[in-house]
N, C-alpha and C. Protein backbone atom coordinates (compact mmCIF):
# COMPACT_ATOMS: atom_id res chain seq x y z
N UNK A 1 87.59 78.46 97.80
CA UNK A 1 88.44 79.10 96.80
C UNK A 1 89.44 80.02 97.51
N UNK A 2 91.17 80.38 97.21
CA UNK A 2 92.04 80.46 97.46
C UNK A 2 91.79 82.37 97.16
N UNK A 3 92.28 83.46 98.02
CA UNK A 3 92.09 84.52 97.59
C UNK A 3 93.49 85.10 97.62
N UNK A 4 93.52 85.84 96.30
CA UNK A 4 95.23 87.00 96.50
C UNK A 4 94.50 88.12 96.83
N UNK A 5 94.89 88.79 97.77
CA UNK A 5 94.44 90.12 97.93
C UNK A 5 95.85 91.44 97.53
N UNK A 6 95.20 92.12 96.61
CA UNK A 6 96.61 93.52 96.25
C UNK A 6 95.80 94.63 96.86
N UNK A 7 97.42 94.96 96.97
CA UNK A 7 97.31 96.49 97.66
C UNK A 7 98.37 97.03 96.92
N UNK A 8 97.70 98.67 96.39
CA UNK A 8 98.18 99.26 95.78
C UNK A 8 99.19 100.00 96.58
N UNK A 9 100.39 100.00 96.11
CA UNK A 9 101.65 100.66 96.69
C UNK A 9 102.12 101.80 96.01
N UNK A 10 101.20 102.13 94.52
CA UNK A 10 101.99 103.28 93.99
C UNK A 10 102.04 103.27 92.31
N UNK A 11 103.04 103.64 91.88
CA UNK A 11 103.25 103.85 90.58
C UNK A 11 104.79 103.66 90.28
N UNK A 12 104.65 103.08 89.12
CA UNK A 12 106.06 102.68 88.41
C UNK A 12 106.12 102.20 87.63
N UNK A 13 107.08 101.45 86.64
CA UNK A 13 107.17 100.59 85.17
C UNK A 13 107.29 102.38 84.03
N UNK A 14 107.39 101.34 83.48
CA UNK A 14 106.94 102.51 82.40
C UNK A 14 105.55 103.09 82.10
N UNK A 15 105.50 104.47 81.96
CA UNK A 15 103.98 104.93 81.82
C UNK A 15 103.47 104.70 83.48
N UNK A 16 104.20 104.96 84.00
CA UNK A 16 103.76 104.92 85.53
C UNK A 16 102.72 104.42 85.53
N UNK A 17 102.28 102.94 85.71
CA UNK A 17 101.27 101.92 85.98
C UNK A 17 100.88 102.49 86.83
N UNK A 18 100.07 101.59 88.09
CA UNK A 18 99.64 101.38 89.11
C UNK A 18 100.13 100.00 89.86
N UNK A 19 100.82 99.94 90.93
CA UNK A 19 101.68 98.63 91.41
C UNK A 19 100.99 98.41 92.41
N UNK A 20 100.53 97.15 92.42
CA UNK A 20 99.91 96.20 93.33
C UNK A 20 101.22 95.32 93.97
N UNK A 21 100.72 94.95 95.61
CA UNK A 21 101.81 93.54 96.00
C UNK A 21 100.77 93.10 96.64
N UNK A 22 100.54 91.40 96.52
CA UNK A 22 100.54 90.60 96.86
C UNK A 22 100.77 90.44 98.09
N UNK A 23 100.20 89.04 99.11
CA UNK A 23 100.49 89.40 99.96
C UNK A 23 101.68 87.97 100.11
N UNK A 24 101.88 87.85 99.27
CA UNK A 24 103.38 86.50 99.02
C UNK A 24 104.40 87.55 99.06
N UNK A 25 104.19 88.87 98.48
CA UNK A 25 105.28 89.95 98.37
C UNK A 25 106.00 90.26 96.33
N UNK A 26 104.86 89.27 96.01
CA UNK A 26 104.58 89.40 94.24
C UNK A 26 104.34 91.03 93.89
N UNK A 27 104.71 91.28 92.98
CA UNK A 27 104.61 92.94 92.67
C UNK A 27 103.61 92.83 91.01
N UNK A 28 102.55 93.47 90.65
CA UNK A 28 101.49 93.37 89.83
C UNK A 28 101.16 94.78 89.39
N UNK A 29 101.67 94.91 88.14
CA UNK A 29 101.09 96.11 87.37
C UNK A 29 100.19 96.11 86.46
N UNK A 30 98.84 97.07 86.65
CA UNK A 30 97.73 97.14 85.99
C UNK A 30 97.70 97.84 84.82
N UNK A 31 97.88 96.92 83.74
CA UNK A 31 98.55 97.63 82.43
C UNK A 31 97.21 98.09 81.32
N UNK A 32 96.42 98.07 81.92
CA UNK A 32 95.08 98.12 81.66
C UNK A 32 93.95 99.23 82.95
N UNK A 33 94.94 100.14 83.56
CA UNK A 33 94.27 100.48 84.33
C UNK A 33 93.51 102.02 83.91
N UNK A 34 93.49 102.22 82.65
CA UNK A 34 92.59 103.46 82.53
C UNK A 34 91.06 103.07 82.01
N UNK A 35 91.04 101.70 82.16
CA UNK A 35 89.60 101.33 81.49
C UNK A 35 88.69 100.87 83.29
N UNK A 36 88.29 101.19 83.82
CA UNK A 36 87.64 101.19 85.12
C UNK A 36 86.84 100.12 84.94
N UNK A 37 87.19 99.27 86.06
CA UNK A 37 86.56 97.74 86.32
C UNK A 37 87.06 96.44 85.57
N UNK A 38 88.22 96.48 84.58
CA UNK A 38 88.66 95.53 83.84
C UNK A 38 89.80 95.30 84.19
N UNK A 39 90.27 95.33 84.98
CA UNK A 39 92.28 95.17 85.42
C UNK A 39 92.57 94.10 84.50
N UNK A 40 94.09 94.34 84.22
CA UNK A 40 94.74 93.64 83.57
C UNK A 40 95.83 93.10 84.33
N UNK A 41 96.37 92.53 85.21
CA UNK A 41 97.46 92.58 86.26
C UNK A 41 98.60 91.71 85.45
N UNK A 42 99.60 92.33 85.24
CA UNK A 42 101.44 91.38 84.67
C UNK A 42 102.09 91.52 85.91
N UNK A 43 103.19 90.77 86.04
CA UNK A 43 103.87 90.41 86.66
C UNK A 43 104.99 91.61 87.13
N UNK A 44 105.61 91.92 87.86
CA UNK A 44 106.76 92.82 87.91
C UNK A 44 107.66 92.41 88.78
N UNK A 45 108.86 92.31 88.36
CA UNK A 45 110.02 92.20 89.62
C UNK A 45 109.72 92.65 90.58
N UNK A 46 109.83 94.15 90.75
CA UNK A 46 109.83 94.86 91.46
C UNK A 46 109.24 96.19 91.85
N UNK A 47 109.27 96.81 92.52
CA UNK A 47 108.30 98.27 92.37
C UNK A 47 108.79 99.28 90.98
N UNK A 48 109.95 99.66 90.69
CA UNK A 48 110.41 100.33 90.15
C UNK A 48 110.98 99.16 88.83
N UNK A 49 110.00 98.35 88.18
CA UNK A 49 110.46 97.35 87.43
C UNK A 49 110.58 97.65 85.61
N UNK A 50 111.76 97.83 85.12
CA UNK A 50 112.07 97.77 83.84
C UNK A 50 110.87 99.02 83.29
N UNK A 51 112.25 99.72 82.96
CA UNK A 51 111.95 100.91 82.13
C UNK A 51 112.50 100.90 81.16
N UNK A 52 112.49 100.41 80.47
CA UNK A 52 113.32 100.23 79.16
C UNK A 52 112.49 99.12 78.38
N UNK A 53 112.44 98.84 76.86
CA UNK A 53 111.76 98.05 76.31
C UNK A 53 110.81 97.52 76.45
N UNK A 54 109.80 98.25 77.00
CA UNK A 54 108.23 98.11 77.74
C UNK A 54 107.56 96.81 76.83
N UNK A 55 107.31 96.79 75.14
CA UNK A 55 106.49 95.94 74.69
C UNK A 55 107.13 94.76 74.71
N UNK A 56 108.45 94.40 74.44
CA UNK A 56 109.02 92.79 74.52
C UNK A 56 108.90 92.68 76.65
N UNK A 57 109.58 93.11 77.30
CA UNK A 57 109.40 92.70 78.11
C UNK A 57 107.88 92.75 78.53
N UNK A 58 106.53 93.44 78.23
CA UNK A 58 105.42 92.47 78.61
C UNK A 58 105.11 91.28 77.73
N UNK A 59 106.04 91.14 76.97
CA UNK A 59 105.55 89.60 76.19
C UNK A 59 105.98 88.61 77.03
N UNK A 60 106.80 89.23 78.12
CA UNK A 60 107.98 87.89 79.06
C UNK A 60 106.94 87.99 80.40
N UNK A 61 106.22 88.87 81.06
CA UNK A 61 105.39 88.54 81.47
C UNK A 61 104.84 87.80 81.88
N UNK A 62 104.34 87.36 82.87
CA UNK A 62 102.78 86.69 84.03
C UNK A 62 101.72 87.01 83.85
N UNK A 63 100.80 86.95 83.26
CA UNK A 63 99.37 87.37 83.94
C UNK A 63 99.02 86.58 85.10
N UNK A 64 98.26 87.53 86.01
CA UNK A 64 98.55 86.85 87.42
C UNK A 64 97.46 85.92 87.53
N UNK A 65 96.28 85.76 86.35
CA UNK A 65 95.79 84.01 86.37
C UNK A 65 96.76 82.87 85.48
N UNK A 66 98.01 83.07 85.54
CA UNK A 66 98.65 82.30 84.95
C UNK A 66 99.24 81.83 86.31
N UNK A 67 99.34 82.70 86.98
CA UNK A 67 100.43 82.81 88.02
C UNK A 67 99.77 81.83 89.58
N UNK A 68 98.63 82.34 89.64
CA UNK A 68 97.52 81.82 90.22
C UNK A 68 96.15 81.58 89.77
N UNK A 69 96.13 80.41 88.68
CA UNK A 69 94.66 80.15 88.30
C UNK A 69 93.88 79.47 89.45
N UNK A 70 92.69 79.90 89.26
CA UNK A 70 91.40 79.79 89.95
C UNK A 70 91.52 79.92 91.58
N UNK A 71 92.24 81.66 91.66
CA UNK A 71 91.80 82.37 93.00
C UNK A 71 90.87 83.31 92.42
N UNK A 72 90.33 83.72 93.81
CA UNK A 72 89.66 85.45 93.68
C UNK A 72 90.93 86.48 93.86
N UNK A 73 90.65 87.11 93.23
CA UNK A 73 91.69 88.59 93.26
C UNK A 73 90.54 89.39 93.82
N UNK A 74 91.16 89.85 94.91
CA UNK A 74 90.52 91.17 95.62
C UNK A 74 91.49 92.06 95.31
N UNK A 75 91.27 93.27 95.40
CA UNK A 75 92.07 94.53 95.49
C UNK A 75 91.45 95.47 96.68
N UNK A 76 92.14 95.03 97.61
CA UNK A 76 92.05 96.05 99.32
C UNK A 76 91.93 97.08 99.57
N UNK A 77 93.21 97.68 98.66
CA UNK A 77 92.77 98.98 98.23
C UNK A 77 93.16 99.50 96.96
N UNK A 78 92.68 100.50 96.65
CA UNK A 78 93.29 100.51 95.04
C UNK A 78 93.19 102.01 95.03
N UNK A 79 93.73 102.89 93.73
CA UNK A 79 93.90 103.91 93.63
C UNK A 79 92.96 104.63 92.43
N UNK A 80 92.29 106.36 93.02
CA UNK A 80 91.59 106.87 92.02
C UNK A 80 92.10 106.95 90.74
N UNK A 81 91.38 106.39 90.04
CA UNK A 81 91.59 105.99 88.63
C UNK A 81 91.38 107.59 87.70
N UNK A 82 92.70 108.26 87.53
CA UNK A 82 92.34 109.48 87.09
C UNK A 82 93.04 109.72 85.90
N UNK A 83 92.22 110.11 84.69
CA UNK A 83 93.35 110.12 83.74
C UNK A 83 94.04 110.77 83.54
N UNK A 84 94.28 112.01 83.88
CA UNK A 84 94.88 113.20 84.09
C UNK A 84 96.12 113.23 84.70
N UNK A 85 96.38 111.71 85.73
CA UNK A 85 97.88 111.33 86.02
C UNK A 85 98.62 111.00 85.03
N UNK A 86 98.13 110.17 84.06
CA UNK A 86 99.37 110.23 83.48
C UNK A 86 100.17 111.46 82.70
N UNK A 87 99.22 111.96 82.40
CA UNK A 87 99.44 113.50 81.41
C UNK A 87 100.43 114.22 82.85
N UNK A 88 100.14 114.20 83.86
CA UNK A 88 101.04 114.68 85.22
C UNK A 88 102.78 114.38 85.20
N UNK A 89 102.38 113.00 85.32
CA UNK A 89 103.75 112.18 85.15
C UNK A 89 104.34 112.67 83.84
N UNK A 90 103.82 112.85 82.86
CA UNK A 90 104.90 112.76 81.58
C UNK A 90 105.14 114.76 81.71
N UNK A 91 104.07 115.43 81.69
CA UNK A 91 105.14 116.70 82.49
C UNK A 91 105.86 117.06 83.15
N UNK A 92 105.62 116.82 84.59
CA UNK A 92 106.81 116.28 85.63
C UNK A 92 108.21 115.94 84.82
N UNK A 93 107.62 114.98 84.18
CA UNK A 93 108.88 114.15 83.62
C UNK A 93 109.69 115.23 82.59
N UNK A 94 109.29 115.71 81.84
CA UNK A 94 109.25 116.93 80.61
C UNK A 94 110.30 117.98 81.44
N UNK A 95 109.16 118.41 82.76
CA UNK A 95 110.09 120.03 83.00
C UNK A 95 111.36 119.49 84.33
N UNK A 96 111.39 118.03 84.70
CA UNK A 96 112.72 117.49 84.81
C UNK A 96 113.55 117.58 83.86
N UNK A 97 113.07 117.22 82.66
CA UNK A 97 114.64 117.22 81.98
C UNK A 97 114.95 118.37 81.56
N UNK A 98 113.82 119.22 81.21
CA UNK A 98 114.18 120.88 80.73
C UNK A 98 115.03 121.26 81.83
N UNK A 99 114.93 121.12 83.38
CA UNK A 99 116.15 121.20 84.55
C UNK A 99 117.70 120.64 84.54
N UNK A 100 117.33 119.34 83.90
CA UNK A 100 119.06 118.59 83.73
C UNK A 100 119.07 119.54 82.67
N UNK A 101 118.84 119.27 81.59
CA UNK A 101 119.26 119.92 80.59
C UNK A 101 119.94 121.43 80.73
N UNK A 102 118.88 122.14 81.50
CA UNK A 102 119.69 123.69 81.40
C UNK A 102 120.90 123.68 82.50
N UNK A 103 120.96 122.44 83.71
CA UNK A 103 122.15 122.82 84.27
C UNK A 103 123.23 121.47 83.87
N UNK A 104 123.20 120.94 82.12
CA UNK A 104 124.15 120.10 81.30
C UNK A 104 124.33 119.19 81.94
N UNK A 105 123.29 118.37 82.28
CA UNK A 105 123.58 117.45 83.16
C UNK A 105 122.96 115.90 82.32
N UNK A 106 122.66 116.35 81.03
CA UNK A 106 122.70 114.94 79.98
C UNK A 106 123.87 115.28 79.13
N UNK A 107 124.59 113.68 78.52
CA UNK A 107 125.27 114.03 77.70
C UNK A 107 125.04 114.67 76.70
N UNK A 108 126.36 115.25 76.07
CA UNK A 108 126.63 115.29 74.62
C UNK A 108 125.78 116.55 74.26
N UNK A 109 125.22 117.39 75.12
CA UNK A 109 124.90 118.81 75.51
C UNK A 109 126.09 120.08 75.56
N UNK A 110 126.02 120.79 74.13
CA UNK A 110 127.10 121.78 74.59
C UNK A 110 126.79 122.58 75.75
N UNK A 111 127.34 123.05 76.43
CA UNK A 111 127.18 124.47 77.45
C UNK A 111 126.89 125.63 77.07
N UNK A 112 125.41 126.14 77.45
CA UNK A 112 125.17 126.98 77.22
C UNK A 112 124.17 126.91 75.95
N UNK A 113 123.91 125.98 74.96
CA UNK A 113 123.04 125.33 74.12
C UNK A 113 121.66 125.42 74.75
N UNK A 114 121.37 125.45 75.64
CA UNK A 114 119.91 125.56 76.13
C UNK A 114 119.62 126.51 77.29
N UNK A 115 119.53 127.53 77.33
CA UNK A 115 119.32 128.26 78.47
C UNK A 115 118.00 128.89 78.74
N UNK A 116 117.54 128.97 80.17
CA UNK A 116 115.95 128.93 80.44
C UNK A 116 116.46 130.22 80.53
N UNK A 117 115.98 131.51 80.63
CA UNK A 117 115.20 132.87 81.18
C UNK A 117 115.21 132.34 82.71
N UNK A 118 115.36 133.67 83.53
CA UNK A 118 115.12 133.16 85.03
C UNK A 118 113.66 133.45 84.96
N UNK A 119 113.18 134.01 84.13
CA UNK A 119 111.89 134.11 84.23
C UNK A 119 111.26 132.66 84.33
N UNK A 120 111.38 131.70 83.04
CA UNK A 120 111.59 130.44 82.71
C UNK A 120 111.80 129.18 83.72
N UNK A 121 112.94 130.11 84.13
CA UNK A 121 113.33 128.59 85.85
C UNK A 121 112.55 129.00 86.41
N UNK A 122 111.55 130.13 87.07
CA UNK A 122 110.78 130.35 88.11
C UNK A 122 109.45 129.09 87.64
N UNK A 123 108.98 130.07 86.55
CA UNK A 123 107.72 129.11 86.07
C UNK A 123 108.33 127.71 86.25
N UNK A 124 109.05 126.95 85.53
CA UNK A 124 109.19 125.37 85.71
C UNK A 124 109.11 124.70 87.04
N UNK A 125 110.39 125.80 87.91
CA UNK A 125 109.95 125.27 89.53
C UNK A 125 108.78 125.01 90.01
N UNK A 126 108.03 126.29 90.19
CA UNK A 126 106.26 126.30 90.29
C UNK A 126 105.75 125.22 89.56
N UNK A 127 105.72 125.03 88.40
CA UNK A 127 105.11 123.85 88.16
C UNK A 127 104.83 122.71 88.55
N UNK A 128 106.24 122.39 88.45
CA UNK A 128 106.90 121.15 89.23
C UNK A 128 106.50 121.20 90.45
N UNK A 129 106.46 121.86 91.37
CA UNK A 129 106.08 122.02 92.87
C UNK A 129 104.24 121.98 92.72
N UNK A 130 103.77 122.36 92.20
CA UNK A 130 102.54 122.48 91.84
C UNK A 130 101.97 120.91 91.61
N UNK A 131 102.53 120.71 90.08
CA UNK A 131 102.53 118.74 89.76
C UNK A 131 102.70 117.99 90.82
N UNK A 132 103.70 117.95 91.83
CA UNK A 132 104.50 116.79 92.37
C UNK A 132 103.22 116.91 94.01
N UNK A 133 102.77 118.43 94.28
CA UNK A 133 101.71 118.69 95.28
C UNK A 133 100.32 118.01 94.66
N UNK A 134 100.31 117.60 93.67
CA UNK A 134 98.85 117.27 93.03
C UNK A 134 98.52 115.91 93.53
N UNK A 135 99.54 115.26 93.44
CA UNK A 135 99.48 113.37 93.79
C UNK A 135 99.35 113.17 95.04
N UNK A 136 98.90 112.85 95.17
CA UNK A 136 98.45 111.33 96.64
C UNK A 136 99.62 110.74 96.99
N UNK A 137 100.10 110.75 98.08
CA UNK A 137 101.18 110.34 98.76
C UNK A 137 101.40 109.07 97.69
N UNK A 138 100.83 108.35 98.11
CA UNK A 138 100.67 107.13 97.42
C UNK A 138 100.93 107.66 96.01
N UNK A 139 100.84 107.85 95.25
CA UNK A 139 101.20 108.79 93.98
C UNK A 139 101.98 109.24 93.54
N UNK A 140 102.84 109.34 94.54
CA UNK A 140 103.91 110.50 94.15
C UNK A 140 104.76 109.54 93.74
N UNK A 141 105.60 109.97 91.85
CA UNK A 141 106.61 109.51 91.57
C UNK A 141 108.00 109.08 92.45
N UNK A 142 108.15 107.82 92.19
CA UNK A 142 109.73 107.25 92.89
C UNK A 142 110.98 107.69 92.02
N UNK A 143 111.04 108.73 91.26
CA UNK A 143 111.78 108.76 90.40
C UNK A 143 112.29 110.40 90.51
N UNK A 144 111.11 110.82 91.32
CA UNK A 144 111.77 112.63 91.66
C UNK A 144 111.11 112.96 92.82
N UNK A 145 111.65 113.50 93.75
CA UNK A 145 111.52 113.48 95.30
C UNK A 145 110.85 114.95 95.22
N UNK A 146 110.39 115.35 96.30
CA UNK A 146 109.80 116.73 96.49
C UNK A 146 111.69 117.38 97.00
N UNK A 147 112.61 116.51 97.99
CA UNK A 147 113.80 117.06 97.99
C UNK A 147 114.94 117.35 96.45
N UNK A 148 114.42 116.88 95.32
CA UNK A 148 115.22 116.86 94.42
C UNK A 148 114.95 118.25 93.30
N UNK A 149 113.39 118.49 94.07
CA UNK A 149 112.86 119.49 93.09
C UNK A 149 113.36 120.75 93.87
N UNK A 150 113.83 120.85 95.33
CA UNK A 150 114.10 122.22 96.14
C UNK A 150 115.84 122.46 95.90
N UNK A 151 116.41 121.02 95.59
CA UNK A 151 117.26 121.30 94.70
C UNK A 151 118.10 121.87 93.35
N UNK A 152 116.94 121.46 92.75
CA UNK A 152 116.89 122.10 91.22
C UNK A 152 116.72 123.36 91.64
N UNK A 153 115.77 124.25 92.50
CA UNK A 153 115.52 125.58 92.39
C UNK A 153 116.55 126.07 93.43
N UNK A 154 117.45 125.49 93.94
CA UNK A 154 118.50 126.03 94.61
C UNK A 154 119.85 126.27 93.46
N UNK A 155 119.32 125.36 92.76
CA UNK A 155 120.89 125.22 91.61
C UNK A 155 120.53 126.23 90.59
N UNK A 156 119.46 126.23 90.14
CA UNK A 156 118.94 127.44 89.32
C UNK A 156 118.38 128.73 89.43
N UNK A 157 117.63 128.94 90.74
CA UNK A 157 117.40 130.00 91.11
C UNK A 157 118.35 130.79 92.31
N UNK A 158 119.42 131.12 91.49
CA UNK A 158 120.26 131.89 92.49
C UNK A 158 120.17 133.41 92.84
């Protein structure tokens, strides 16, 4: 019998999955990964694959025994299954935009419509520096850098 072996590379898709590759160089998100021992593996372009319209595009989808019926799937290595990441990610994500936002950096935002307290930017920085220190290399969002967050507190904490 024929084996795929994944190795977990990280997080991405929407709801920051868990991304497996293949060793063809196939990319596999475990859309099912808060239930421990049941993987669900779909298909993904790519690491950072479609953020936008999450439920039709998994209807367009692979399951990867479609993709490869009757191998073993090993997983080489895989990542602590914690539920508490995602609640991470969607804060992260939260006191990012509370950052664009207070320095008008989404549209259609008047100026001056949202303003943090410097008290306010201190706490969010800390946070954020706090959150983004919590993850596992392997973990750490592709979507906000530890350099993007020393930014924000350079642009806001003057």
């Amino acid at each position: 019998m024929n084996k795929i072996e994944l190795q977990y590379i990280g997080t991405g898709g929407f709801s920051s999955l868990p991304i497996y590759k293949d060793q063809h160089g196939n990319y596999w998100g475990d859309v099912n990964w808060e239930e421990k021992g049941n993987p669900d593996f779909h298909s993904f372009k790519s690491f950072m694959d479609d953020y936008d319209d999450w439920e039709y595009n998994l209807a367009k989808r692979k399951r990867i025994t479609d993709v490869y019926p009757d191998v073993e799937i090993e997983i080489v290595s895989d990542f602590e299954r914690n539920p508490n990441i995602r609640f991470n990610y969607q804060m992260l994500g939260r006191l990012k935009s509370d950052c664009d936002t207070h320095l008008n950096r989404i549209n259609n935002i008047t100026p001056y419509a949202y303003m943090l307290s410097k008290e306010q930017q201190i706490e969010i920085i800390e946070e954020m520096k706090q959150i983004y220190n919590s993850f596992a290399d392997n973990e750490k969002p592709v979507w906000l850098t530890w350099e993007q967050i020393l930014e924000y507190e350079k642009e806001m904490i003057k």
